[in-house]
N, C-alpha and C. Protein backbone atom coordinates (compact mmCIF):
# COMPACT_ATOMS: atom_id res chain seq x y z
N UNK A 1 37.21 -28.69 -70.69
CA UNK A 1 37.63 -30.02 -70.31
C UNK A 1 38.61 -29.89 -69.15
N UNK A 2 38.54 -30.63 -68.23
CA UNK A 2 38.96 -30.24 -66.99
C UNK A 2 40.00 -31.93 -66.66
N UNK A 3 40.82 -32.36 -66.25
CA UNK A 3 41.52 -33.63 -65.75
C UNK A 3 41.58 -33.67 -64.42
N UNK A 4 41.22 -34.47 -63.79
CA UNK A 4 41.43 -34.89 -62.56
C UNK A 4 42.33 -35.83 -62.36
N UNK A 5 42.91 -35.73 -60.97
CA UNK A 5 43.67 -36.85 -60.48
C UNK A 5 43.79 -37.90 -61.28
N UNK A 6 42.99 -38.44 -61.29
CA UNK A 6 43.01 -39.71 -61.92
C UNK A 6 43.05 -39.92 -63.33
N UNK A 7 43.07 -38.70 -64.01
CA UNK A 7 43.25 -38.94 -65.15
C UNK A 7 44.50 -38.45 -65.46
N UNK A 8 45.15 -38.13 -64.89
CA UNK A 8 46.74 -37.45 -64.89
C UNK A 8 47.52 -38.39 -64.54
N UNK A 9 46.94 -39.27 -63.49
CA UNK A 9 47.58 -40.45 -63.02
C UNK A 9 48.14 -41.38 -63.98
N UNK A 10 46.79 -41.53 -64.62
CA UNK A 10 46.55 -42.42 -65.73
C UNK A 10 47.28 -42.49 -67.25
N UNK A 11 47.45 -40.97 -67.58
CA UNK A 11 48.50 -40.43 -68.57
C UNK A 11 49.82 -41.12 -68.28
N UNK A 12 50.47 -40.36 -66.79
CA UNK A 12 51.64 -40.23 -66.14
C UNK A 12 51.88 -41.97 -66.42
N UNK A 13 50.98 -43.12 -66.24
CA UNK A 13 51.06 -44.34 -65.83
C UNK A 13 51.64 -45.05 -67.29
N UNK A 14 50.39 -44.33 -68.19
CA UNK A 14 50.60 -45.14 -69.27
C UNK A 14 52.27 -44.41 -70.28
N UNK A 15 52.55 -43.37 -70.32
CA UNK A 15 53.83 -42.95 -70.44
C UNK A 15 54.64 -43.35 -69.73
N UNK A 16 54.58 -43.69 -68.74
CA UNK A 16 55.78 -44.90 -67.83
C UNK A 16 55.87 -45.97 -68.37
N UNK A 17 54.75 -46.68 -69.14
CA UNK A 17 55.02 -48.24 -69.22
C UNK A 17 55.50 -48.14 -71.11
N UNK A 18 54.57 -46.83 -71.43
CA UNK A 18 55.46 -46.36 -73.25
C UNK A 18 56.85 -46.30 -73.30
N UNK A 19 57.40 -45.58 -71.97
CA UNK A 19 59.05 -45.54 -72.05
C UNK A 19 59.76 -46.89 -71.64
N UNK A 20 59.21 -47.56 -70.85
CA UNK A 20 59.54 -48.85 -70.03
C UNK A 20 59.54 -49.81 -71.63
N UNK A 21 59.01 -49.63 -72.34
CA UNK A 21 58.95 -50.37 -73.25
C UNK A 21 59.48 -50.03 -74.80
N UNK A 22 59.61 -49.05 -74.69
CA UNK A 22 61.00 -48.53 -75.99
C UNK A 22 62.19 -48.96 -75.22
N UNK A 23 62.34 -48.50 -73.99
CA UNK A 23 63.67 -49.08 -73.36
C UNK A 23 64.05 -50.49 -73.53
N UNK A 24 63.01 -51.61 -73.17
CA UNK A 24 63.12 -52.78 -73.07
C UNK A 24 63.57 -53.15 -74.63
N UNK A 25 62.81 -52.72 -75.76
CA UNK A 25 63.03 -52.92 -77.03
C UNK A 25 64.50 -52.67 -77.50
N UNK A 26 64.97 -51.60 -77.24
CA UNK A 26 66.43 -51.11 -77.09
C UNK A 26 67.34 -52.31 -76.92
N UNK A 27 67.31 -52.12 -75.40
CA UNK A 27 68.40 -53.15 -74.90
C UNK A 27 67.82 -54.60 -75.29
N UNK A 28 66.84 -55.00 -75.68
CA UNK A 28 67.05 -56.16 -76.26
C UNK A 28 67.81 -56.67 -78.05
N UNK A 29 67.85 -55.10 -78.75
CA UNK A 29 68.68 -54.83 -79.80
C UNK A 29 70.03 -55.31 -79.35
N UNK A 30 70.19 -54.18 -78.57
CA UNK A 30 71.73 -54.83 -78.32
C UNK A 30 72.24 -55.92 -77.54
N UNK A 31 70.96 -56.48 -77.01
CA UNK A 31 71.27 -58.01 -76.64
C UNK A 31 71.91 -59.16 -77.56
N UNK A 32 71.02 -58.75 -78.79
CA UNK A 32 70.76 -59.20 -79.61
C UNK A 32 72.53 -59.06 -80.70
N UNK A 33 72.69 -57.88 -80.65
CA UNK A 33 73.69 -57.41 -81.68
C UNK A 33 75.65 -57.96 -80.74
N UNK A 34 75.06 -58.25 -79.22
CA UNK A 34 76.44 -58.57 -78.44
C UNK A 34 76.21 -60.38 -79.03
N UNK A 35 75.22 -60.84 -79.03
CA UNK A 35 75.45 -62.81 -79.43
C UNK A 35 75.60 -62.81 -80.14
N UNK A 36 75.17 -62.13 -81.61
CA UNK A 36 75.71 -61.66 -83.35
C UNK A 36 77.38 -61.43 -83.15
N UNK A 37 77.38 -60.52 -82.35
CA UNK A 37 79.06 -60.32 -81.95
C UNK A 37 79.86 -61.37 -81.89
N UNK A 38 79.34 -62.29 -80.57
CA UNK A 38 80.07 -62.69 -80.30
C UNK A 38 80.15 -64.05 -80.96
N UNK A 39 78.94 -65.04 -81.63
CA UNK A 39 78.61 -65.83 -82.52
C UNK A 39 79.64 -65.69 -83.90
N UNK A 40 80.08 -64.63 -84.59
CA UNK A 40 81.29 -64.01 -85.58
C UNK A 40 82.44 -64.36 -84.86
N UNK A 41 82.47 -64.03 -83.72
CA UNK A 41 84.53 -64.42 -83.19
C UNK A 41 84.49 -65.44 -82.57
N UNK A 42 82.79 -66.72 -82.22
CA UNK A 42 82.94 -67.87 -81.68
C UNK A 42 83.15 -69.28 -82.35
N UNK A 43 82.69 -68.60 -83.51
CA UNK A 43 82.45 -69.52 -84.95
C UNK A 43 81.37 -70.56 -84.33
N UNK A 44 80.17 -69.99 -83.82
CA UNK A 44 78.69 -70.82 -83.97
C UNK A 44 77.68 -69.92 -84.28
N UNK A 45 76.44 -70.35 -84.49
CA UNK A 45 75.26 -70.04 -85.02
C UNK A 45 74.08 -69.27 -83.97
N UNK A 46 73.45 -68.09 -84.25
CA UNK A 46 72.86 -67.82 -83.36
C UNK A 46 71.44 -68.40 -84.25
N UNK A 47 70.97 -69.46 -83.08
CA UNK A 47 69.72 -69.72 -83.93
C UNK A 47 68.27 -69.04 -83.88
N UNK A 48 67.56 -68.70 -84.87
CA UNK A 48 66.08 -67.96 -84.47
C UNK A 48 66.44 -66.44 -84.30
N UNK A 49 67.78 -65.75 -84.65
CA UNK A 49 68.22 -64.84 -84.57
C UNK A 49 67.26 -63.66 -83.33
N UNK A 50 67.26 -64.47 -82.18
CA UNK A 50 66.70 -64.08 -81.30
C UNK A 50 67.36 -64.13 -80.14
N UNK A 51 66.74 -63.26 -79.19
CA UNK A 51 66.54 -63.58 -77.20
C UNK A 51 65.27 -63.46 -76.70
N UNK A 52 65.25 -64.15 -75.73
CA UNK A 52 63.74 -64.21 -75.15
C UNK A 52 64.01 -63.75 -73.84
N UNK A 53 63.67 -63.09 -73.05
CA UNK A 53 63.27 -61.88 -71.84
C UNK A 53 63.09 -63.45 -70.46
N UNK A 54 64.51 -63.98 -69.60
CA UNK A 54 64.42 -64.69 -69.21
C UNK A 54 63.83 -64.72 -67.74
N UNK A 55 64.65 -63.53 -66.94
CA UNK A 55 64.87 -62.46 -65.77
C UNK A 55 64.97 -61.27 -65.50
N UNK A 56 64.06 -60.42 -64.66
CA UNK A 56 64.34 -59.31 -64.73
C UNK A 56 64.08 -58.70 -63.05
N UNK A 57 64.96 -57.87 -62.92
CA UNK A 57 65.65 -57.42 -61.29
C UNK A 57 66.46 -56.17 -61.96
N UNK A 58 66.15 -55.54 -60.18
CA UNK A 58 67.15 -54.36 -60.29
C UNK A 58 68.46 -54.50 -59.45
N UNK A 59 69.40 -53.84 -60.46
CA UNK A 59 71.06 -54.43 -59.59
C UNK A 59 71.42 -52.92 -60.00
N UNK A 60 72.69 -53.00 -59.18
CA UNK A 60 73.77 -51.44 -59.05
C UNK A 60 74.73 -52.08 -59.86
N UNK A 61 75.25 -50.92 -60.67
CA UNK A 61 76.60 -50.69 -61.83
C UNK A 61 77.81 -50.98 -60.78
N UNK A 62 78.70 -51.01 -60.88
CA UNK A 62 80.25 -50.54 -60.67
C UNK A 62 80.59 -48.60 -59.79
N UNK A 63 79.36 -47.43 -60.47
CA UNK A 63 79.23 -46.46 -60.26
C UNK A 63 78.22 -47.15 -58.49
N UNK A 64 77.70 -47.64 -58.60
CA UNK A 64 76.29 -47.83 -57.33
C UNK A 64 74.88 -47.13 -57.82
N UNK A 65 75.15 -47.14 -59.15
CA UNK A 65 73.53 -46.52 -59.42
C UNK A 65 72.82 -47.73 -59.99
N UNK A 66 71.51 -47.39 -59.59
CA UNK A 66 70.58 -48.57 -59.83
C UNK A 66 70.35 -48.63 -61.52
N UNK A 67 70.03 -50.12 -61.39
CA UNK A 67 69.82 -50.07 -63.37
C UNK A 67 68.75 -51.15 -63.32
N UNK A 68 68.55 -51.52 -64.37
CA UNK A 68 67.60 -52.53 -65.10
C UNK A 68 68.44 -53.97 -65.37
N UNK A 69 68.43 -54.87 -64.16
CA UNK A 69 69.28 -55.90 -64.74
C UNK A 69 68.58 -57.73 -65.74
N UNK A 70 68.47 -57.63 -66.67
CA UNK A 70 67.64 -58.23 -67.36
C UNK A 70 69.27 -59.86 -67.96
N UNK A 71 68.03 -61.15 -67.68
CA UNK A 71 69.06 -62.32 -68.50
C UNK A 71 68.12 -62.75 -69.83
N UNK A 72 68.60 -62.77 -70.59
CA UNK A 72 67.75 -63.36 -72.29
C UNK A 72 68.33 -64.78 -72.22
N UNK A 73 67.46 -65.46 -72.19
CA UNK A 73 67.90 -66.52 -73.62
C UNK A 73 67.65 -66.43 -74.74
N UNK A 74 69.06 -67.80 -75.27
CA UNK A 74 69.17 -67.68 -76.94
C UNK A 74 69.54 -69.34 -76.88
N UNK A 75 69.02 -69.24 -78.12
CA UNK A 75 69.37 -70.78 -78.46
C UNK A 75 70.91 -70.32 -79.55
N UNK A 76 71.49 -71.59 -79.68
CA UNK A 76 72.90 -71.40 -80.80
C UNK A 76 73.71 -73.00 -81.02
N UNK A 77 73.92 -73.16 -82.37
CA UNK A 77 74.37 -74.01 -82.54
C UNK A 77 76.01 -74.42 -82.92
N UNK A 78 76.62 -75.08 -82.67
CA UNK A 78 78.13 -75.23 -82.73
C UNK A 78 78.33 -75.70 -83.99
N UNK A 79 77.65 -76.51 -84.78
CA UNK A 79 77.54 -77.00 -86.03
C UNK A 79 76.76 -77.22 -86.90
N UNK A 80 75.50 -76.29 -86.59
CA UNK A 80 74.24 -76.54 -87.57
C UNK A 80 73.37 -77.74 -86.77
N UNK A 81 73.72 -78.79 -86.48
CA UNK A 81 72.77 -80.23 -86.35
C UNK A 81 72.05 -80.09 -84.77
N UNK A 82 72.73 -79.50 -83.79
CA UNK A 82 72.41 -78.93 -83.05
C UNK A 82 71.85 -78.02 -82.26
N UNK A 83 70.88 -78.12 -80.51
CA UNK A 83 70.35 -76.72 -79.93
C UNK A 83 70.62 -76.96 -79.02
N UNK A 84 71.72 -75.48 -78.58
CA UNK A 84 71.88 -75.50 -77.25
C UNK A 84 71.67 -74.10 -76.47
N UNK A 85 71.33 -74.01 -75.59
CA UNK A 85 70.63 -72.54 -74.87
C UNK A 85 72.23 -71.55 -74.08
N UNK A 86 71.95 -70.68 -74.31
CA UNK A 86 72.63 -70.05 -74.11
C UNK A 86 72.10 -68.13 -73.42
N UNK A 87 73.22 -67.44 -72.48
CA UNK A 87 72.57 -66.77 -71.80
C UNK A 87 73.18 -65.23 -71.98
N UNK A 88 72.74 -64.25 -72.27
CA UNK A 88 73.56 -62.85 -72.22
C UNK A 88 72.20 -62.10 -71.00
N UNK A 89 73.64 -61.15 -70.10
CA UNK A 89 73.22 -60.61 -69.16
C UNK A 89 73.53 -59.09 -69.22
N UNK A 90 72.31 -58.94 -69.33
CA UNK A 90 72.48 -57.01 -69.81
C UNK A 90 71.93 -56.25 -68.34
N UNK A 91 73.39 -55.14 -67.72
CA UNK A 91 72.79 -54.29 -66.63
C UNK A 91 72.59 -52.88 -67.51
N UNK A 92 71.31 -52.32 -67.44
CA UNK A 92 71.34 -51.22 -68.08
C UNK A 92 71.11 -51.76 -69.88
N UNK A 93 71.96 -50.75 -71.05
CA UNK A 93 72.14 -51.24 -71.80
C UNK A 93 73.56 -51.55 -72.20
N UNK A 94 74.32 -52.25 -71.10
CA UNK A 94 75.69 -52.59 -71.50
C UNK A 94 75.22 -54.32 -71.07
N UNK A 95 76.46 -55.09 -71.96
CA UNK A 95 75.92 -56.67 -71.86
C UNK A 95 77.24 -56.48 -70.71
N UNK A 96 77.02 -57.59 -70.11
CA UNK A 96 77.42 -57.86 -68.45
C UNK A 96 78.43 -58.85 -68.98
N UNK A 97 77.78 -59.92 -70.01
CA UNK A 97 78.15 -61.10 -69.24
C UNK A 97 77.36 -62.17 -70.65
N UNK A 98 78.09 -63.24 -71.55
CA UNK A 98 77.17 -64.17 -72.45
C UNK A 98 77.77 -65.60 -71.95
N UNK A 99 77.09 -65.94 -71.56
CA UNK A 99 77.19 -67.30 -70.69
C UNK A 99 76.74 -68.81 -71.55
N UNK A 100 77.69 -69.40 -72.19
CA UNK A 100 77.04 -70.41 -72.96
C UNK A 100 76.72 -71.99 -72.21
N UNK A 101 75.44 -72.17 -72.10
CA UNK A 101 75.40 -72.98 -70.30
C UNK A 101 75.31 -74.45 -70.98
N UNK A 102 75.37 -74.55 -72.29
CA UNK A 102 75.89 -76.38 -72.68
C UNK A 102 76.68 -76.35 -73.92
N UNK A 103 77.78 -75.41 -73.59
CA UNK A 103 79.18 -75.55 -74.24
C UNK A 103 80.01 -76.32 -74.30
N UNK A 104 80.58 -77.46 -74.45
CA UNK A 104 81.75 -78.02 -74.38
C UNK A 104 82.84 -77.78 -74.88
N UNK A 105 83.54 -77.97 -73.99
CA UNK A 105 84.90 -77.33 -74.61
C UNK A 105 86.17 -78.35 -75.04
């Protein structure tokens, strides 16, 4: 059995998009585990105990190395009766940034 180009390619391709996608799974854990976080010291509800994959771009750290800069939405409620959307911004797998965009304060 012999591989050619193209079938090496093809390996190489599909192991790029296998790692691309344990990665993605990852940092959406801890997307997930920073609105749990921060939902405990905000005193509201993360609803659907989810994020959904809003944006995705590549941005530079603080260091200047390139990363994976991804925004989720989440829905969350202030009192149960309520849905309001809300945003965490993960560069890499550190959260950036949870942005609650119809908060009142």
């Amino acid at each position: 059995m012999s591989l050619t180009l193209e079938g090496v390619f093809g390996v190489a391709l599909f192991c790029a998009f296998a790692l691309y996608f344990l990665n993605s799974t990852r940092v959406r854990e801890f997307a997930i585990a920073g609105v749990v976080f921060e939902a405990k010291k905000g005193s509201f509800q993360l609803l659907d105990q989810s994020v959904h994959l809003n944006k995705l771009s590549l941005s530079r750290d603080l260091n200047g190395t390139w990363k994976i800069w991804r925004q989720y939405r989440f829905d969350y409620s202030l009192d149960g009766d309520d849905r309001r959307q809300g945003y965490v911004i993960m560069l890499g797998r550190a959260v950036e940034a949870i942005i609650f965009a119809e908060r009142e304060q």
